[in-house]
PDB file of N, CA and C in Angstrom:
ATOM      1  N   UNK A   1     230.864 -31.532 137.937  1.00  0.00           N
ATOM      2  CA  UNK A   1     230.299 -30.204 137.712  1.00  0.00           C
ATOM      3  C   UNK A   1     231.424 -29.269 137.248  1.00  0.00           C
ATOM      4  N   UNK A   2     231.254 -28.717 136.149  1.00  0.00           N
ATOM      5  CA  UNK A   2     232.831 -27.982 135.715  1.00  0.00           C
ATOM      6  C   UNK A   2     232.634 -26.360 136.440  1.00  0.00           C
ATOM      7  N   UNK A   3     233.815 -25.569 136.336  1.00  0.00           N
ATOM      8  CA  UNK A   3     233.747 -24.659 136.967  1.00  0.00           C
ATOM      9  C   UNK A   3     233.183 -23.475 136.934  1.00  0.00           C
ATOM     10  N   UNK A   4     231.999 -22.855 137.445  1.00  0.00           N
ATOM     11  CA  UNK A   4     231.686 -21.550 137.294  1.00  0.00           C
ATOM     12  C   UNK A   4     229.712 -22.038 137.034  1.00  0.00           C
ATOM     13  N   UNK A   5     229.553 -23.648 137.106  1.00  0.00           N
ATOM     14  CA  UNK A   5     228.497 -24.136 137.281  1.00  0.00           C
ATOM     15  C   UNK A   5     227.470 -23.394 138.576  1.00  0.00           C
ATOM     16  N   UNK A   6     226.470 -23.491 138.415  1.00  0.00           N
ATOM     17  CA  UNK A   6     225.804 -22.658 139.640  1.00  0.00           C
ATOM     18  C   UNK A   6     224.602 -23.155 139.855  1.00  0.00           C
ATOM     19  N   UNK A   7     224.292 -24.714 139.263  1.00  0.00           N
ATOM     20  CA  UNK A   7     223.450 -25.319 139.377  1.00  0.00           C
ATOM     21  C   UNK A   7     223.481 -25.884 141.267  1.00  0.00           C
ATOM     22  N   UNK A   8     224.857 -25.883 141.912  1.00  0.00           N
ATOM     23  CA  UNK A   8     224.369 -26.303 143.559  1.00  0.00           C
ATOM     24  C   UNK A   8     224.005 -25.385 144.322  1.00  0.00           C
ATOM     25  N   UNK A   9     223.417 -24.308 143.521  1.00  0.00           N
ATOM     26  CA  UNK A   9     223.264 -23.273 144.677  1.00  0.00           C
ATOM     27  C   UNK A   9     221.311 -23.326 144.683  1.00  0.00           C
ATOM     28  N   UNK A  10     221.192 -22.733 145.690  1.00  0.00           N
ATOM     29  CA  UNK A  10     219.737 -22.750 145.914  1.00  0.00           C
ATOM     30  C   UNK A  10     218.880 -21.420 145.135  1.00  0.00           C
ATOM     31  N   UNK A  11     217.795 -21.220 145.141  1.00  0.00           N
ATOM     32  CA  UNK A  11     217.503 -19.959 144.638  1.00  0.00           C
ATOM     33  C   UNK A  11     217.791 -18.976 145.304  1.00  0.00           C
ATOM     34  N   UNK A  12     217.628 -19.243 146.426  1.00  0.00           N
ATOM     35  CA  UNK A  12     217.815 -17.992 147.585  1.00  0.00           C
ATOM     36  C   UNK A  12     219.035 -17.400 147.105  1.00  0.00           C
ATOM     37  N   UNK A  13     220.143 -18.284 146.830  1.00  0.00           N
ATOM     38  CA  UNK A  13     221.305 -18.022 147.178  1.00  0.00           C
ATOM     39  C   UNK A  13     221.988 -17.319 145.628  1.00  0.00           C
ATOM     40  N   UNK A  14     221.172 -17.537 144.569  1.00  0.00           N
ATOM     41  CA  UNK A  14     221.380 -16.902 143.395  1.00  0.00           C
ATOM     42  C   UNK A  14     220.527 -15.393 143.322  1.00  0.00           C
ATOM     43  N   UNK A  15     219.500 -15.451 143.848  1.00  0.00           N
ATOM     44  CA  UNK A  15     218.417 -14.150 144.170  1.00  0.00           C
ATOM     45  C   UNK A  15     219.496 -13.318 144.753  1.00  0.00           C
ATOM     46  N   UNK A  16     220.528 -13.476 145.757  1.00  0.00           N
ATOM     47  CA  UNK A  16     221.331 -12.868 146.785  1.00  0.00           C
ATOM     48  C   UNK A  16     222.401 -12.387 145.803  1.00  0.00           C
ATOM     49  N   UNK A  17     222.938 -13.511 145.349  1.00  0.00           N
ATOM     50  CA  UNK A  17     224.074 -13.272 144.338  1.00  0.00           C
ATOM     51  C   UNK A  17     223.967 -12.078 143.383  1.00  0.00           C
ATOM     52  N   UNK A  18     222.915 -12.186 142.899  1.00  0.00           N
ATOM     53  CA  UNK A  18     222.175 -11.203 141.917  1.00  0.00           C
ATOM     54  C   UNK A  18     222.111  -9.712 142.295  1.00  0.00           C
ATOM     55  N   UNK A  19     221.583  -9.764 143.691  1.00  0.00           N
ATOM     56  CA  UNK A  19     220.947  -8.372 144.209  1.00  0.00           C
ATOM     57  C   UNK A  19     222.630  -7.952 144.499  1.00  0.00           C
ATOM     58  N   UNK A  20     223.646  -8.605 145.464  1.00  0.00           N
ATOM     59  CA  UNK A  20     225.130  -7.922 145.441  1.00  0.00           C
ATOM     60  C   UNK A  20     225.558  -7.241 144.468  1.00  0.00           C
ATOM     61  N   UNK A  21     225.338  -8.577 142.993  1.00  0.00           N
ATOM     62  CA  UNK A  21     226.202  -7.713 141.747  1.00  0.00           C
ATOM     63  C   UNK A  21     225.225  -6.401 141.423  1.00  0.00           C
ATOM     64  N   UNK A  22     224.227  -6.314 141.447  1.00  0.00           N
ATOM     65  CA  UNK A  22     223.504  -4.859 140.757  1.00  0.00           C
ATOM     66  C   UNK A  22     223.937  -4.090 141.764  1.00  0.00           C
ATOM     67  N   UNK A  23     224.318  -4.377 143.128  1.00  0.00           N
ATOM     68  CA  UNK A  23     225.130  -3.089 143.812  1.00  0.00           C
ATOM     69  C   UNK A  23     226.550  -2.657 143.849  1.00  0.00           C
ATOM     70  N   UNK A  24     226.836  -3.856 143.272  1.00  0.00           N
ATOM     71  CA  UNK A  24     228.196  -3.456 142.944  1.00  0.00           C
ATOM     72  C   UNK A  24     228.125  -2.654 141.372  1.00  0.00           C
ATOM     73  N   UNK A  25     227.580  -3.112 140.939  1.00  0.00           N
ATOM     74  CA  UNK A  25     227.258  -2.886 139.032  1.00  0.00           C
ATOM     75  C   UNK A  25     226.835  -0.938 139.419  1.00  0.00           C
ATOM     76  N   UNK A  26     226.132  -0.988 140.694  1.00  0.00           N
ATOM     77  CA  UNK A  26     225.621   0.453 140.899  1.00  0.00           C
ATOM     78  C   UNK A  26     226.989   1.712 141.460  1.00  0.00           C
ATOM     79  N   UNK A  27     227.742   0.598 141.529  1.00  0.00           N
ATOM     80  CA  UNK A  27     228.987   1.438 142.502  1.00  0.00           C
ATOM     81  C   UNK A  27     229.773   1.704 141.254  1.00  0.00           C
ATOM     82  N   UNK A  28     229.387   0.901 140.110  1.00  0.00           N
ATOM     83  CA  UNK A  28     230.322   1.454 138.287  1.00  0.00           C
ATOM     84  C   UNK A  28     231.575   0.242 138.796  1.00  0.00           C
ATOM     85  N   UNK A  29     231.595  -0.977 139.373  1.00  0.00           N
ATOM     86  CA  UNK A  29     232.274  -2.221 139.254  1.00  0.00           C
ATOM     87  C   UNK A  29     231.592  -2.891 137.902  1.00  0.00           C
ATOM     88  N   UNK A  30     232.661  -3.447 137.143  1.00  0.00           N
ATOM     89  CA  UNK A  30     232.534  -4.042 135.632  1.00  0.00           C
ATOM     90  C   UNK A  30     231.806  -4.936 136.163  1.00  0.00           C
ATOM     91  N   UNK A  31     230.695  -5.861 134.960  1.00  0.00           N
ATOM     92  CA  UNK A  31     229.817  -6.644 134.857  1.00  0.00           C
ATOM     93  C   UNK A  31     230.448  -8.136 135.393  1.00  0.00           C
ATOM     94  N   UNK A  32     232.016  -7.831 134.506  1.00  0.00           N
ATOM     95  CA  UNK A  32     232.351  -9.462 135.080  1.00  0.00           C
ATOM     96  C   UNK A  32     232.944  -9.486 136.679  1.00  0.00           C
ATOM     97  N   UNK A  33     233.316  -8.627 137.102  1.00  0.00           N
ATOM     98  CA  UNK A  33     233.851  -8.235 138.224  1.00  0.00           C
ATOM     99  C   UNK A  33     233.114  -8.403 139.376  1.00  0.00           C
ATOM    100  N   UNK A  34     232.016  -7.640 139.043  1.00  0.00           N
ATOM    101  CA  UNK A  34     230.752  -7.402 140.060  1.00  0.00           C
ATOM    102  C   UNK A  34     230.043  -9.114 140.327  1.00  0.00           C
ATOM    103  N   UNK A  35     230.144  -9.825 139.194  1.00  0.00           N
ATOM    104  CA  UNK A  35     229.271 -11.007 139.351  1.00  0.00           C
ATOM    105  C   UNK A  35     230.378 -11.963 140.129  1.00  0.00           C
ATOM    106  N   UNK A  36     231.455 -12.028 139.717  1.00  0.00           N
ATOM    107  CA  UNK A  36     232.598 -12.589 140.250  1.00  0.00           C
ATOM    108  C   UNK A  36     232.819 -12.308 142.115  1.00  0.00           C
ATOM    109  N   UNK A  37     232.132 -10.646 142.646  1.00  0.00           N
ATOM    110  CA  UNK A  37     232.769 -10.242 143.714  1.00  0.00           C
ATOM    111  C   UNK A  37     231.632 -11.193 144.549  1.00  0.00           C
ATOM    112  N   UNK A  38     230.146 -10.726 143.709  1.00  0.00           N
ATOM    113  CA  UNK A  38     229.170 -11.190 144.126  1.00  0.00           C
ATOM    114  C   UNK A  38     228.673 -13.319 144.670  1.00  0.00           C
ATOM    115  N   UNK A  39     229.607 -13.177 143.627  1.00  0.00           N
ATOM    116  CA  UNK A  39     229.683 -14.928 144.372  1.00  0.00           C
ATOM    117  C   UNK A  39     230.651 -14.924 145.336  1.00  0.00           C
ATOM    118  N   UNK A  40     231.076 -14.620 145.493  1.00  0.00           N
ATOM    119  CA  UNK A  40     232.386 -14.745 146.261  1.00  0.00           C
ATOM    120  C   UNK A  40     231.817 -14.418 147.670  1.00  0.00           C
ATOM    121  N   UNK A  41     230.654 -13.713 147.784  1.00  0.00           N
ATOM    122  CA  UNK A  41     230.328 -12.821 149.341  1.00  0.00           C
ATOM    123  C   UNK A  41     229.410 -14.365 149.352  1.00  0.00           C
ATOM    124  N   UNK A  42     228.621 -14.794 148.706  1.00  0.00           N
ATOM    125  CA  UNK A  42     227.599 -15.824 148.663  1.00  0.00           C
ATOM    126  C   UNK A  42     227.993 -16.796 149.415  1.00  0.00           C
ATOM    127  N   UNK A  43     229.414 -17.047 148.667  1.00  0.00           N
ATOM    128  CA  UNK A  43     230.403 -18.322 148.902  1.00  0.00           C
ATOM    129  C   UNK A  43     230.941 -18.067 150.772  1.00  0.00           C
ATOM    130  N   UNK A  44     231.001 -16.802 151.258  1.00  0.00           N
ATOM    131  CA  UNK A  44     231.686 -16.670 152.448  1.00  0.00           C
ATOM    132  C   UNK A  44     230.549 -16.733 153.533  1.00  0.00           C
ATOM    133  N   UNK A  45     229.908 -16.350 152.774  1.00  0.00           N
ATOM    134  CA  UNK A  45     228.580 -15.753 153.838  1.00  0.00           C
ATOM    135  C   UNK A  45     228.005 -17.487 154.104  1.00  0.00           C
ATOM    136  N   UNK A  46     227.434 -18.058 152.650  1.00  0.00           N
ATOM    137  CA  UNK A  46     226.969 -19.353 152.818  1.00  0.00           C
ATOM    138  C   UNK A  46     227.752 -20.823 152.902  1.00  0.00           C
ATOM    139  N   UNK A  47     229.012 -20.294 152.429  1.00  0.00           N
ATOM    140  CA  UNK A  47     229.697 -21.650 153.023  1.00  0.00           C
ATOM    141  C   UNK A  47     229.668 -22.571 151.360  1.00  0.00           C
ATOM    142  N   UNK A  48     229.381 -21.728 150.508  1.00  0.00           N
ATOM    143  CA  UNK A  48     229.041 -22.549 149.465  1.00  0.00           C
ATOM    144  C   UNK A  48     227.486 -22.750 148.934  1.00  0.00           C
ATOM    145  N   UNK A  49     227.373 -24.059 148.041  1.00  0.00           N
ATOM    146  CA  UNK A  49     226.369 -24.319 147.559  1.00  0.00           C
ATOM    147  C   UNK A  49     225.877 -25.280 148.512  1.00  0.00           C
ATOM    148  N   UNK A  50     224.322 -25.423 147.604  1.00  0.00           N
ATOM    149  CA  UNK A  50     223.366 -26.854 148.503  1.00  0.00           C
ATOM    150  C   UNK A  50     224.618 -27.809 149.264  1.00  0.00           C
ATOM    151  N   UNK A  51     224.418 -28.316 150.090  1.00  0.00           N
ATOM    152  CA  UNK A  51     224.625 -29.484 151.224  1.00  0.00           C
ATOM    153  C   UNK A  51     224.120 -30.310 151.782  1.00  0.00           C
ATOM    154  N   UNK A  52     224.232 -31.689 151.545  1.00  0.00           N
ATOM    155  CA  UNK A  52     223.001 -32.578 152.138  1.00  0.00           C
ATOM    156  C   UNK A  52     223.871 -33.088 153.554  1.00  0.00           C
ATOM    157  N   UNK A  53     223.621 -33.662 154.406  1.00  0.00           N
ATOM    158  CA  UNK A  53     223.454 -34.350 155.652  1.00  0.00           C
ATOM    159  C   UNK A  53     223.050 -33.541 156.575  1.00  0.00           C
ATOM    160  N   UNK A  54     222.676 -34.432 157.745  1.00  0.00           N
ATOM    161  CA  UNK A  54     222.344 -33.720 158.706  1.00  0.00           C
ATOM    162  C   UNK A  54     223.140 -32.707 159.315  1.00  0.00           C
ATOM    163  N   UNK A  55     222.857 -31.314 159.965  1.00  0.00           N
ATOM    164  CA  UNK A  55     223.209 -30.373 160.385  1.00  0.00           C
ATOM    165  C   UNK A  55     224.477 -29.579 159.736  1.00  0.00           C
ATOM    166  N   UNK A  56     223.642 -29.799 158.546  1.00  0.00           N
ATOM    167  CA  UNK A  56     224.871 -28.945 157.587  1.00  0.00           C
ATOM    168  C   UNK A  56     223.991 -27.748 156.729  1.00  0.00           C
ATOM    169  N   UNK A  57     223.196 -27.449 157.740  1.00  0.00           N
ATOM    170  CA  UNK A  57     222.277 -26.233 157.239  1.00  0.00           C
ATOM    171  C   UNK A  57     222.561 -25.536 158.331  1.00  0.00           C
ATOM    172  N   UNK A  58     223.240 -25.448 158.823  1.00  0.00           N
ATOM    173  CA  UNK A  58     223.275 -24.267 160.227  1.00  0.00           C
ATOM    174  C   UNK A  58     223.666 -23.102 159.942  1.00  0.00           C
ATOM    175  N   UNK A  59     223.197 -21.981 160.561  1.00  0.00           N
ATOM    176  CA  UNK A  59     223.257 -20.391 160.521  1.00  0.00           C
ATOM    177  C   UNK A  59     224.632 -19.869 160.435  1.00  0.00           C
ATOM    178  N   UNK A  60     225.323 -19.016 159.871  1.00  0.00           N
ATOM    179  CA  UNK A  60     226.688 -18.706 159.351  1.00  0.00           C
ATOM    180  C   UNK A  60     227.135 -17.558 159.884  1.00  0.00           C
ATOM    181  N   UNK A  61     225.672 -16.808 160.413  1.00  0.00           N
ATOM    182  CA  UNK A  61     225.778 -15.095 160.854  1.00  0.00           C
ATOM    183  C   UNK A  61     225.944 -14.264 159.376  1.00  0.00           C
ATOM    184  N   UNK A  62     226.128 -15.127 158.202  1.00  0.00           N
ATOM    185  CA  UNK A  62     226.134 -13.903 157.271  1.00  0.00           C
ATOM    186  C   UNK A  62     226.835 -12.860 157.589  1.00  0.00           C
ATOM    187  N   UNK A  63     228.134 -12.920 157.856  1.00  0.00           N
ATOM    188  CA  UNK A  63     229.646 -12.144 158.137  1.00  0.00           C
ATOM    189  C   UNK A  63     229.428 -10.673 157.310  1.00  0.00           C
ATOM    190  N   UNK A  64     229.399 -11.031 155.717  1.00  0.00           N
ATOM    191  CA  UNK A  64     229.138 -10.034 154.587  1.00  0.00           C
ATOM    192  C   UNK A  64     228.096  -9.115 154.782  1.00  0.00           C
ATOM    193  N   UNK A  65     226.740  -9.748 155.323  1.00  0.00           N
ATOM    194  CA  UNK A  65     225.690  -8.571 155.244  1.00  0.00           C
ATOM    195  C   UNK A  65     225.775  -7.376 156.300  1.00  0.00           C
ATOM    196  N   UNK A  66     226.796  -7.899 157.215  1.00  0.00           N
ATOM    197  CA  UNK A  66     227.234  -6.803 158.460  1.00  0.00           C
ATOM    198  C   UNK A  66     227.550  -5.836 157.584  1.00  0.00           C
ATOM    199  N   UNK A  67     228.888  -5.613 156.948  1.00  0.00           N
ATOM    200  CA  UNK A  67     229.385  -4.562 156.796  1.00  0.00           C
ATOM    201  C   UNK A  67     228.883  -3.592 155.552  1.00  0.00           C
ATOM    202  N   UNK A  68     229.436  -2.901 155.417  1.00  0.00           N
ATOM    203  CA  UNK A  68     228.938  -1.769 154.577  1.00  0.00           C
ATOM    204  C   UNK A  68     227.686  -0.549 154.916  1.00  0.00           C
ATOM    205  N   UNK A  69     226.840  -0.012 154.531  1.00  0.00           N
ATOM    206  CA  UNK A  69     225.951   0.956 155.093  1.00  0.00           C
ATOM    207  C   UNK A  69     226.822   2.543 154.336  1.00  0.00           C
ATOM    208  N   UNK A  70     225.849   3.142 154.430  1.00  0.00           N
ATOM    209  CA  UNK A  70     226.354   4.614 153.985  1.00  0.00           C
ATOM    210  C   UNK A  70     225.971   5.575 154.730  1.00  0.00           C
ATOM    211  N   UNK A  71     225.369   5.196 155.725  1.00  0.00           N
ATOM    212  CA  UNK A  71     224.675   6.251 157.165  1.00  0.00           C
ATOM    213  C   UNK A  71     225.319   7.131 157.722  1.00  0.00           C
ATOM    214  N   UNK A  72     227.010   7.024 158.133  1.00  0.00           N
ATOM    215  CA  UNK A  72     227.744   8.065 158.448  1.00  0.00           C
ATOM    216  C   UNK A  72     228.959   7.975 157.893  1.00  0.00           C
ATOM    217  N   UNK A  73     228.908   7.081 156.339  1.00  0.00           N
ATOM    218  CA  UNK A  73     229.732   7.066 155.676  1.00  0.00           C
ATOM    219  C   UNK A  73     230.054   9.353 155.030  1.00  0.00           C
ATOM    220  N   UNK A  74     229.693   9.530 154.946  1.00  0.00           N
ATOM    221  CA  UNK A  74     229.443  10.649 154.355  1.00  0.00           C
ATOM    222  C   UNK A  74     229.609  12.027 155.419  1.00  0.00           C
ATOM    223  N   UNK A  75     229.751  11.647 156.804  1.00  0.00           N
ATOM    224  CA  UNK A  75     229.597  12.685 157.989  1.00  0.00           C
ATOM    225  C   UNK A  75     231.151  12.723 158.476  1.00  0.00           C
ATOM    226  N   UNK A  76     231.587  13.776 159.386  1.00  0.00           N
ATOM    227  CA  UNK A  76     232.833  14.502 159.328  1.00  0.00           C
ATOM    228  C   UNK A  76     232.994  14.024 160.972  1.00  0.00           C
ATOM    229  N   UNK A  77     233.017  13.719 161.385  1.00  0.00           N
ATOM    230  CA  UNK A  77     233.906  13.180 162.787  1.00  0.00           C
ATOM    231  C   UNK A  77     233.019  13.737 163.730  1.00  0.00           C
ATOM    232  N   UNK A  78     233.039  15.442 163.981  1.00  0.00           N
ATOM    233  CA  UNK A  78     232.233  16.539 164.548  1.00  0.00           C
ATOM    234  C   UNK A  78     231.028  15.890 164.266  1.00  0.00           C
ATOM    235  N   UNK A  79     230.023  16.293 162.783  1.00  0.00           N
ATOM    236  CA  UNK A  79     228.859  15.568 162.523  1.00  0.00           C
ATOM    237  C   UNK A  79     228.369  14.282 163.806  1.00  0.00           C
ATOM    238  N   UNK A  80     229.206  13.454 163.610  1.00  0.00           N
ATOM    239  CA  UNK A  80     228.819  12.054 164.062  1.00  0.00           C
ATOM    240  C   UNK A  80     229.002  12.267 166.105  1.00  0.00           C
ATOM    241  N   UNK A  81     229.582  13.194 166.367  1.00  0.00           N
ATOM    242  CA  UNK A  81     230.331  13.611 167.854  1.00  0.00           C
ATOM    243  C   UNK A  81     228.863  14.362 168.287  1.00  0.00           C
ATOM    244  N   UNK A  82     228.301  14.913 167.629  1.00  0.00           N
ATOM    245  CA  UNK A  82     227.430  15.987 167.889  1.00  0.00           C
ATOM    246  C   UNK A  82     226.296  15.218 168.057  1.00  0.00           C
ATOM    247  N   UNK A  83     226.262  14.092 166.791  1.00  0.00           N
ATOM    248  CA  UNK A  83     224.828  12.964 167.451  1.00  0.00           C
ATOM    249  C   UNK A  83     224.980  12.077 168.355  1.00  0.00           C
ATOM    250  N   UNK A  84     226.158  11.781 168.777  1.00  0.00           N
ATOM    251  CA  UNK A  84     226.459  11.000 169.922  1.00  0.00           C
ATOM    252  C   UNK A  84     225.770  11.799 170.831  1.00  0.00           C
ATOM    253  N   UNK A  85     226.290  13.133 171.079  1.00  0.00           N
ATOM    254  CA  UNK A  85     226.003  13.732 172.166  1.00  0.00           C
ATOM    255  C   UNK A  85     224.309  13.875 172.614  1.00  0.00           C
ATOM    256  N   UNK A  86     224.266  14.208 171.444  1.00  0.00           N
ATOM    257  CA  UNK A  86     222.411  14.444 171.350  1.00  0.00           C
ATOM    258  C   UNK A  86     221.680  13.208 171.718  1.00  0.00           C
ATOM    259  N   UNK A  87     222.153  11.890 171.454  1.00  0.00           N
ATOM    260  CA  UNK A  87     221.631  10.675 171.613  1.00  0.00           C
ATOM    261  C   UNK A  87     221.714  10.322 173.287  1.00  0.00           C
ATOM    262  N   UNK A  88     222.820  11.110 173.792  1.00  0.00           N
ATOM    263  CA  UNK A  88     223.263  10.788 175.253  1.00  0.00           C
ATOM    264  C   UNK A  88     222.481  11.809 176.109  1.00  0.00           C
ATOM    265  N   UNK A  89     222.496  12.345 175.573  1.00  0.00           N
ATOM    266  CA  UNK A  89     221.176  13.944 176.358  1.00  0.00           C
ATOM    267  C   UNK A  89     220.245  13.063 176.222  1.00  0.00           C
ATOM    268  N   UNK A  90     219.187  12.835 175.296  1.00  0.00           N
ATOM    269  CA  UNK A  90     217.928  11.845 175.345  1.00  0.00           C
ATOM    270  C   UNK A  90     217.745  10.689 176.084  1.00  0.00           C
ATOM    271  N   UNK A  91     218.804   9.586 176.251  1.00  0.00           N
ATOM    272  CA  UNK A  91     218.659   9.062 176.947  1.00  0.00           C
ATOM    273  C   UNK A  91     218.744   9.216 178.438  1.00  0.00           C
ATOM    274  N   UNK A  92     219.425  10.298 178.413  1.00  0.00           N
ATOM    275  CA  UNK A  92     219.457  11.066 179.999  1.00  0.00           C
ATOM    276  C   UNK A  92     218.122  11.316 180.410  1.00  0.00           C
ATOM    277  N   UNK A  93     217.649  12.336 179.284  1.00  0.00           N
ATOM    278  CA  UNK A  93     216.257  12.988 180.086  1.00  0.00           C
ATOM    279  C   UNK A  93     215.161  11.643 180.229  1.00  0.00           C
ATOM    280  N   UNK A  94     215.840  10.558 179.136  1.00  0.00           N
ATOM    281  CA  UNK A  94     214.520   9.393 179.503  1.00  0.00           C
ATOM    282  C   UNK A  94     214.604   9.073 180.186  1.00  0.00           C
ATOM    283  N   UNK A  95     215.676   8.515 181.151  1.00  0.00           N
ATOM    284  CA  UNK A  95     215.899   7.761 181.984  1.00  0.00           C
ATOM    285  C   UNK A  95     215.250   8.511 183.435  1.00  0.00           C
ATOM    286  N   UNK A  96     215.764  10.232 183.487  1.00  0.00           N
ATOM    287  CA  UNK A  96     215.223  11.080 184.425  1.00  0.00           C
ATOM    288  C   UNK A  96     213.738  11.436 184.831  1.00  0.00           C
ATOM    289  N   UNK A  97     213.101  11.015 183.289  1.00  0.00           N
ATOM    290  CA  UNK A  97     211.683  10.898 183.294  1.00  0.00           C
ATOM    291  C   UNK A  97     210.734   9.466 183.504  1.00  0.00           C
ATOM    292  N   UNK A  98     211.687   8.569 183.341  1.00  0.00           N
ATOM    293  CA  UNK A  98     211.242   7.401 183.880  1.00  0.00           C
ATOM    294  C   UNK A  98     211.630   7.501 185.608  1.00  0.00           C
ATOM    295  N   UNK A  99     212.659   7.644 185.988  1.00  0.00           N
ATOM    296  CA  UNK A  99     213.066   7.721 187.091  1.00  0.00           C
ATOM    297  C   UNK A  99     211.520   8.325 188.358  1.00  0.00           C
ATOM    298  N   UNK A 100     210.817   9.695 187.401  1.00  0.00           N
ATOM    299  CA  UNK A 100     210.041  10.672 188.417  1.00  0.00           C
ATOM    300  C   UNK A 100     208.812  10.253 188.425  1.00  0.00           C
ATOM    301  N   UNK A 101     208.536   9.300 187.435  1.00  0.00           N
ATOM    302  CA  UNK A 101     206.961   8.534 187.319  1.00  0.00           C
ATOM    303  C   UNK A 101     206.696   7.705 188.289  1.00  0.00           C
TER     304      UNK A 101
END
């Protein structure tokens, strides 16, 4: 199989490949770059392409799909301190209101 072949990969695993690079392609990463970064997460996450024998399909945790998010990418220290707090009040009063039932 010469190099850059992508015939051992499964569909899943090209569908995946695909959807990375258009987010990288969305972040303004070059076309060859983005497809290049995008196998590369495929390759870590899945261990590679198809695999035959037994128990060589096992779960990987998908390391890659953990990280990233933009949820408090964008919030100031304070911001994120202030919903902690608010989140810790709520669970207070739930717990106080479960407590009186």
């Amino acid at each position: 199989m010469p190099q850059g072949d992508k015939s051992a990969y499964t569909d899943k695993q090209k569908r995946k490949a695909e959807h990375i690079e258009d987010g990288y392609e969305k972040q303004g990463v070059p076309k060859k770059e983005a497809e290049s970064r995008a196998w590369a997460t495929v390759n870590k996450d899945d261990g590679g392409g198809k695999k035959s024998g037994s128990g060589r399909g096992k779960d990987t945790g998908h390391p890659a799909s953990h990280r990233g998010g933009e949820a408090s990418a964008g919030r100031s220290a304070e911001e994120r301190s202030a919903s902690a707090r608010k989140a810790a009040a709520t669970r207070k009063r739930n717990a106080e209101q479960r407590a009186s039932h």
